[in-house]
C-alpha atoms as a PDB file:
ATOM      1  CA  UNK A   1       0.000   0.000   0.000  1.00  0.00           C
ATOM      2  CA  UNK A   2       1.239   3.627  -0.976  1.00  0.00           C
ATOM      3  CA  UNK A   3       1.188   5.737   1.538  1.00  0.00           C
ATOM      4  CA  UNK A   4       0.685   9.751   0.360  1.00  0.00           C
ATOM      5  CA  UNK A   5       1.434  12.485   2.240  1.00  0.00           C
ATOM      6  CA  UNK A   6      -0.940  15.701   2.427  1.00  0.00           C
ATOM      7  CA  UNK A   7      -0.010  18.900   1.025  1.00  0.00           C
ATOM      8  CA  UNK A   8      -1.873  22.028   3.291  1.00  0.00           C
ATOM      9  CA  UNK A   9      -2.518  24.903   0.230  1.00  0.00           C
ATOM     10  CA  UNK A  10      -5.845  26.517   0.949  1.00  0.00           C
ATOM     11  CA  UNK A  11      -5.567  29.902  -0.475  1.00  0.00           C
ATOM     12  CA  UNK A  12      -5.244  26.933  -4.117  1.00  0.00           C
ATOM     13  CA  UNK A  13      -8.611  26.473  -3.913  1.00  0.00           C
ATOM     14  CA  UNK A  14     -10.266  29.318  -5.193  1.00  0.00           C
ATOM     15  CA  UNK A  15      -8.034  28.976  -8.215  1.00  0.00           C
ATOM     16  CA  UNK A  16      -8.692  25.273  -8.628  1.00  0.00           C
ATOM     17  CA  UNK A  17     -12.349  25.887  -8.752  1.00  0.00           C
ATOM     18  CA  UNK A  18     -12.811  29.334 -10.306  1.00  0.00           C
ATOM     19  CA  UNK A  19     -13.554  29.091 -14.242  1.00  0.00           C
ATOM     20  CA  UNK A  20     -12.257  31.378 -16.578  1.00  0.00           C
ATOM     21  CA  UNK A  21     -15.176  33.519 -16.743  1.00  0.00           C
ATOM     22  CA  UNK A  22     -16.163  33.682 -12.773  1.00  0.00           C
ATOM     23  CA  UNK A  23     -16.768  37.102 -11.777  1.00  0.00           C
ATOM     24  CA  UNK A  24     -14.471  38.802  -9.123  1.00  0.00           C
ATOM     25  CA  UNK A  25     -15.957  38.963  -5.279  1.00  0.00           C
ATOM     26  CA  UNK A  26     -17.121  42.151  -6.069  1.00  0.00           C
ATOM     27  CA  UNK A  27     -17.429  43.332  -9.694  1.00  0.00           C
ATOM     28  CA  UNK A  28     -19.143  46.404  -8.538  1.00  0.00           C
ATOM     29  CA  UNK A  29     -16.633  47.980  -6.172  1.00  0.00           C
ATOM     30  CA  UNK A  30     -16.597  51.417  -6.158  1.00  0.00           C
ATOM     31  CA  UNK A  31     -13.745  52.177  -8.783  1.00  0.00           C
ATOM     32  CA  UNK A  32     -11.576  55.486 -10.581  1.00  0.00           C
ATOM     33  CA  UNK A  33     -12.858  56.628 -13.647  1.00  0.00           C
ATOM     34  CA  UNK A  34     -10.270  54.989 -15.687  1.00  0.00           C
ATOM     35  CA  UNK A  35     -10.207  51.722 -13.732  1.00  0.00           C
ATOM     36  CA  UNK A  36     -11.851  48.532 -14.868  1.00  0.00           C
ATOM     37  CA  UNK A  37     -14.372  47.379 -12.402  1.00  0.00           C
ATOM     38  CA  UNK A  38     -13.671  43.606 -13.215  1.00  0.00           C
ATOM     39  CA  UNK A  39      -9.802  44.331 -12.845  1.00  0.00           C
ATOM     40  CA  UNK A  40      -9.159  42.805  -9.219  1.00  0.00           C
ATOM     41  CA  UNK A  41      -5.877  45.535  -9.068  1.00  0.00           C
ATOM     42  CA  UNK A  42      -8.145  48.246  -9.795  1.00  0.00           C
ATOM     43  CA  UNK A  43     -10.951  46.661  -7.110  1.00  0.00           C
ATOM     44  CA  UNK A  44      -8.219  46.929  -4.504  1.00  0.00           C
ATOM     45  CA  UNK A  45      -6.929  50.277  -5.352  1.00  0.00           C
ATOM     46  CA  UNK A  46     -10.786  51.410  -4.583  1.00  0.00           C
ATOM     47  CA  UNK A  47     -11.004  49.733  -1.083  1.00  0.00           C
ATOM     48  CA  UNK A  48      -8.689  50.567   0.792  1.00  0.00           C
ATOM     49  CA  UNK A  49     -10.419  49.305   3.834  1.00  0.00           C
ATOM     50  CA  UNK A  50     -10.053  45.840   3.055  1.00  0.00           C
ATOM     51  CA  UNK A  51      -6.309  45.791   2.218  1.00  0.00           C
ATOM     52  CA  UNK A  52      -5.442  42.696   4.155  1.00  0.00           C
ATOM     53  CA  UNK A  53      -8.515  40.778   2.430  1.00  0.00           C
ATOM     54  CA  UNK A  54      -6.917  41.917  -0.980  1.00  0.00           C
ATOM     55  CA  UNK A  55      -3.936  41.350  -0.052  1.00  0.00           C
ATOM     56  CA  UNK A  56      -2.303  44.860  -0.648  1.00  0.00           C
ATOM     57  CA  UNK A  57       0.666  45.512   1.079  1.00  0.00           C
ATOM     58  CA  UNK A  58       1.993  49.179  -0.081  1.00  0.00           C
ATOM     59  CA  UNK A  59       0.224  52.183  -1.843  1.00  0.00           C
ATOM     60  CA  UNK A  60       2.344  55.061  -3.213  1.00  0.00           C
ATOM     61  CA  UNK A  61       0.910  57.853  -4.641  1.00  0.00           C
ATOM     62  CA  UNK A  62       1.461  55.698  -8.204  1.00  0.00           C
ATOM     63  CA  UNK A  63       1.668  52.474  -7.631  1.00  0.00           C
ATOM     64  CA  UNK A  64      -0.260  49.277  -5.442  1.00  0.00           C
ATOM     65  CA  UNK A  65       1.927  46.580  -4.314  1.00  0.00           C
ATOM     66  CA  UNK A  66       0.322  43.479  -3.684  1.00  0.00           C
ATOM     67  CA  UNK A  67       0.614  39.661  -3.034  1.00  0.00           C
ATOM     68  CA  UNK A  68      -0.109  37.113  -5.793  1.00  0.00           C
ATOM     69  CA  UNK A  69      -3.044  35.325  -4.433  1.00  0.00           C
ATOM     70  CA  UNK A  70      -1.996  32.176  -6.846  1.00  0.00           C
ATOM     71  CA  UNK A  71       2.321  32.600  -5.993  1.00  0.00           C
ATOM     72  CA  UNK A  72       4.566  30.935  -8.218  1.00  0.00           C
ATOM     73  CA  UNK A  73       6.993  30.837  -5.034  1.00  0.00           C
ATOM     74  CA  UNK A  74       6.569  32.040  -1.405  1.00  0.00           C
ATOM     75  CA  UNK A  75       6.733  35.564  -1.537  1.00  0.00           C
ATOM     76  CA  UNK A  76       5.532  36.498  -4.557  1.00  0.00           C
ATOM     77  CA  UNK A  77       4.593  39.944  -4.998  1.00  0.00           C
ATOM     78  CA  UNK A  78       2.823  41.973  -7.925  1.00  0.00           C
ATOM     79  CA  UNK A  79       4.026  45.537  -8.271  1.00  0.00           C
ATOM     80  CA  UNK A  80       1.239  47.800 -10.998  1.00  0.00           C
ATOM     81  CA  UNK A  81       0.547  50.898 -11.566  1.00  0.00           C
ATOM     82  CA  UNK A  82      -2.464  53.018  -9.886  1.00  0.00           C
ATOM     83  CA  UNK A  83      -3.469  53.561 -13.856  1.00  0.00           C
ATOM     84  CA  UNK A  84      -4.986  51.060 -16.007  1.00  0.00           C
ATOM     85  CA  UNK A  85      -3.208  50.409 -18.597  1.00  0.00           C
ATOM     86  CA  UNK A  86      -1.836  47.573 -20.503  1.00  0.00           C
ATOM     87  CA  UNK A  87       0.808  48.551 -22.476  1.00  0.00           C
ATOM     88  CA  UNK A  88       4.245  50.260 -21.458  1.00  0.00           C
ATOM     89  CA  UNK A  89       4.084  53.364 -23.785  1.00  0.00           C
ATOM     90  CA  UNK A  90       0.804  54.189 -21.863  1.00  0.00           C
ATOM     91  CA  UNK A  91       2.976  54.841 -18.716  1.00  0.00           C
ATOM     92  CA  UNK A  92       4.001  58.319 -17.514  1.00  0.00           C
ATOM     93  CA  UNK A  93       8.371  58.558 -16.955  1.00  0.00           C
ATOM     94  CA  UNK A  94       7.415  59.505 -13.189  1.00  0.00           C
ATOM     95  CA  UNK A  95       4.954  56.357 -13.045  1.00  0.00           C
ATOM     96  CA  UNK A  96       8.068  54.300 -14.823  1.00  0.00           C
ATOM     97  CA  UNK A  97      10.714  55.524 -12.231  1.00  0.00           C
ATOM     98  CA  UNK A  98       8.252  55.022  -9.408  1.00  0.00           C
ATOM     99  CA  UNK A  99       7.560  50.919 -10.612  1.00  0.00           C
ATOM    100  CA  UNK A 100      11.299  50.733 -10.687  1.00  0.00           C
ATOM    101  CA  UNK A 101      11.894  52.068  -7.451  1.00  0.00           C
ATOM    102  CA  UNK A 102       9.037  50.041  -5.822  1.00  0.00           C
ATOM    103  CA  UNK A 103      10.845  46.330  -7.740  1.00  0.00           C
ATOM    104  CA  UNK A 104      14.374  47.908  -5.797  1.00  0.00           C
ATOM    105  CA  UNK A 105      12.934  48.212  -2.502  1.00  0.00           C
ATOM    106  CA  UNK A 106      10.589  44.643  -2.340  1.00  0.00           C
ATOM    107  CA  UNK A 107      13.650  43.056  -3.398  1.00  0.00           C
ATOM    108  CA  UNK A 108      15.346  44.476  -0.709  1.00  0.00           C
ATOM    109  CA  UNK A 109      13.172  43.836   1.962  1.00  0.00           C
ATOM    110  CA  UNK A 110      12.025  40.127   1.020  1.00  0.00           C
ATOM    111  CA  UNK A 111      16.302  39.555   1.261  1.00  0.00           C
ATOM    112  CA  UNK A 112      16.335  40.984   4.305  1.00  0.00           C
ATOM    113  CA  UNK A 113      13.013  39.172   5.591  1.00  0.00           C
ATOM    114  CA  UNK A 114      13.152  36.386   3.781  1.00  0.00           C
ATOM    115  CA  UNK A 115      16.602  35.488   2.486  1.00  0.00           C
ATOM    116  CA  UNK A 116      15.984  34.621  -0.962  1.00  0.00           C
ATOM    117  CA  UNK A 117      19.008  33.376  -3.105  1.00  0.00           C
ATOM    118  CA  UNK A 118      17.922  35.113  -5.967  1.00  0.00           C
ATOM    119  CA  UNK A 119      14.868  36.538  -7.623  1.00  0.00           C
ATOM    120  CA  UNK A 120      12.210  36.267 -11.054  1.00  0.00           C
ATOM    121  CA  UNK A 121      11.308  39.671 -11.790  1.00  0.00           C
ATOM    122  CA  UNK A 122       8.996  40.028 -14.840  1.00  0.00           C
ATOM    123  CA  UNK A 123       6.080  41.387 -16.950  1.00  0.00           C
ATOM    124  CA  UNK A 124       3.943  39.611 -18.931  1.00  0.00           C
ATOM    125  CA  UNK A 125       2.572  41.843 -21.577  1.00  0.00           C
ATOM    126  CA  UNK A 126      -0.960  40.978 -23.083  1.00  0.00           C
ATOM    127  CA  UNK A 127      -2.201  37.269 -22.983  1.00  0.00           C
ATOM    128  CA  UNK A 128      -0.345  36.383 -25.462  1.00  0.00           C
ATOM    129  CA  UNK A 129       2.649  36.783 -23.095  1.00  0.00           C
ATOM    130  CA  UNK A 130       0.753  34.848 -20.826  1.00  0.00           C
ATOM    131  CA  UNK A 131      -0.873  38.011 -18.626  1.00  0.00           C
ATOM    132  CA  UNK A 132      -3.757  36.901 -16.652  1.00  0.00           C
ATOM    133  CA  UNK A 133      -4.922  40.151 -16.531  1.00  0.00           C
ATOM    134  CA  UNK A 134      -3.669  41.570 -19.557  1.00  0.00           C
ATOM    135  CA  UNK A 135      -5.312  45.141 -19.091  1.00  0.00           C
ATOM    136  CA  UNK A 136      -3.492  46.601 -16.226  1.00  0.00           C
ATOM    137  CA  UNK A 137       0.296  46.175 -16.185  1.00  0.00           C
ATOM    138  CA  UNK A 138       2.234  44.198 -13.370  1.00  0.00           C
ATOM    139  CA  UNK A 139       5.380  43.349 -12.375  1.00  0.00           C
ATOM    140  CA  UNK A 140       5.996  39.766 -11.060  1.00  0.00           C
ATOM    141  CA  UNK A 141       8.629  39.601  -8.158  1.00  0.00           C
ATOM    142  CA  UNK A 142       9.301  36.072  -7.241  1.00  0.00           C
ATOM    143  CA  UNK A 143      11.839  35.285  -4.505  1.00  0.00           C
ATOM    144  CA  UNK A 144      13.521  32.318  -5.226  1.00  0.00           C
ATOM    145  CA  UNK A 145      15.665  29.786  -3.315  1.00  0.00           C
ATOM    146  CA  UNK A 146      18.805  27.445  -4.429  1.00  0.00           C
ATOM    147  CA  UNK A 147      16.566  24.247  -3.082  1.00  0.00           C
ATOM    148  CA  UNK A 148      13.180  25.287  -3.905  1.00  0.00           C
ATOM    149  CA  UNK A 149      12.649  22.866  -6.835  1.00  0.00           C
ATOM    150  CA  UNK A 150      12.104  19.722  -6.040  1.00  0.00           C
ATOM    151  CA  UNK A 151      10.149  16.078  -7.662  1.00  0.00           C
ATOM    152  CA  UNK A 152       6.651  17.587  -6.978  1.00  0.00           C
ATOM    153  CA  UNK A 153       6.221  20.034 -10.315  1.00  0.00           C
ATOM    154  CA  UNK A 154       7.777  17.927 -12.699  1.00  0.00           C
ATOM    155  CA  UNK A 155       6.686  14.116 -11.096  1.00  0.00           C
ATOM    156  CA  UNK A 156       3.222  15.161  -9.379  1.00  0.00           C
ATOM    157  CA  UNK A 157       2.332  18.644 -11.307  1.00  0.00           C
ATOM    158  CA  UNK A 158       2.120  20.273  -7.971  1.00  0.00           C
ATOM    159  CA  UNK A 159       3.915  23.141  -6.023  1.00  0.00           C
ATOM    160  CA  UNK A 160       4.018  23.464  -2.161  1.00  0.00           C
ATOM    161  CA  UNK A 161       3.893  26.846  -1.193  1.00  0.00           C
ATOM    162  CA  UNK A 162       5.405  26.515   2.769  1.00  0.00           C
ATOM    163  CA  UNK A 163       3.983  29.854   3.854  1.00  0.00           C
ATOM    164  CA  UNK A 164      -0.184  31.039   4.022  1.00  0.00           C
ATOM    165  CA  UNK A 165      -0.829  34.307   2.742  1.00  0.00           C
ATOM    166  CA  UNK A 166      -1.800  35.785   5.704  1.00  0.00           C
ATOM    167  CA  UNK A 167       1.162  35.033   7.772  1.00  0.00           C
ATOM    168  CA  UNK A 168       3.293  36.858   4.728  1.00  0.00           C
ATOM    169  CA  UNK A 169       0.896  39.753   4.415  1.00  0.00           C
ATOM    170  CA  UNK A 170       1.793  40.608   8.197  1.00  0.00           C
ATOM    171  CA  UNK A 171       5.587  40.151   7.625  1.00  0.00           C
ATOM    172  CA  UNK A 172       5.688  42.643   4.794  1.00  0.00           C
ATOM    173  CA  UNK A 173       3.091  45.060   6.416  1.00  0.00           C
ATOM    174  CA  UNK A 174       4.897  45.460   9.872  1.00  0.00           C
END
């Protein structure tokens, strides 16, 4: 008899059961002129009183840092701008230099909280590119570790995540 071992994900489920189509929590949130009301960055940019439920970590006066409700890796943070827009030339040079400045200092502070060995920093432009949401721009940071590949995505098609959301969101939010 095999014995298997049982992987704790939670925060996996929503994505494992979602369809394409499903509608965000709340399509209808209260959102900016030039936001999209089914664009869950915008949604979050609009509510500021449920930050922790939307996982936003950081606000500047152009950009929303957030975590990736569906990480790649522990840590995994999305860095867009307050505008929505989904191409690069649509970008102001202060919104540009802001983005940049907001990648420098998460990668600084997940070293110093987490001690990543390295990091995946990257945009996927339109779906084509493979952007989930493909209107609003965002920058993938994704901490990574010498050991953190293991049998489980090529053998079993599955990633352990070791950390909940929650217990991240207060790390970076302190």
């Amino acid at each position: 008899m095999n014995r298997l071992d049982t992987l704790w994900a939670p925060w996996r489920l929503a994505y494992v059961t979602e369809s394409e189509n499903a509608t965000p929590a709340n399509p209808h949130a209260a959102v900016g002129e030039a936001a999209d009301p089914e664009c869950f960055i915008c949604q979050a940019l609009f509510d500021e009183e449920n930050d922790r439920t939307r996982l936003v970590i950081r606000r500047t006066a152009l950009t929303i840092s957030l975590l990736n409700r569906f990480p790649y890796n522990n840590g995994h943070i999305l860095v867009a701008p307050r505008c929505h827009c989904g191409k690069l030339p649509e970008l102001t040079e202060a919104e540009k230099s802001e983005l940049m400045r907001e990648i420098e200092q998460w990668t600084e502070s997940l070293t110093q909280i987490m001690s990543p060995d390295g990091f995946n920093i990257g945009l996927n432009m339109g779906s084509a590119a493979g952007a989930g949401l493909p209107g609003h721009l965002h920058w993938h940071i994704v901490p990574r570790w010498n050991s953190d590949t293991n049998f489980m995505p090529t053998i079993a098609a599955a990633k352990v995540i070791p950390q909940s959301l929650e217990c991240l969101w207060e790390m970076l939010t302190r």
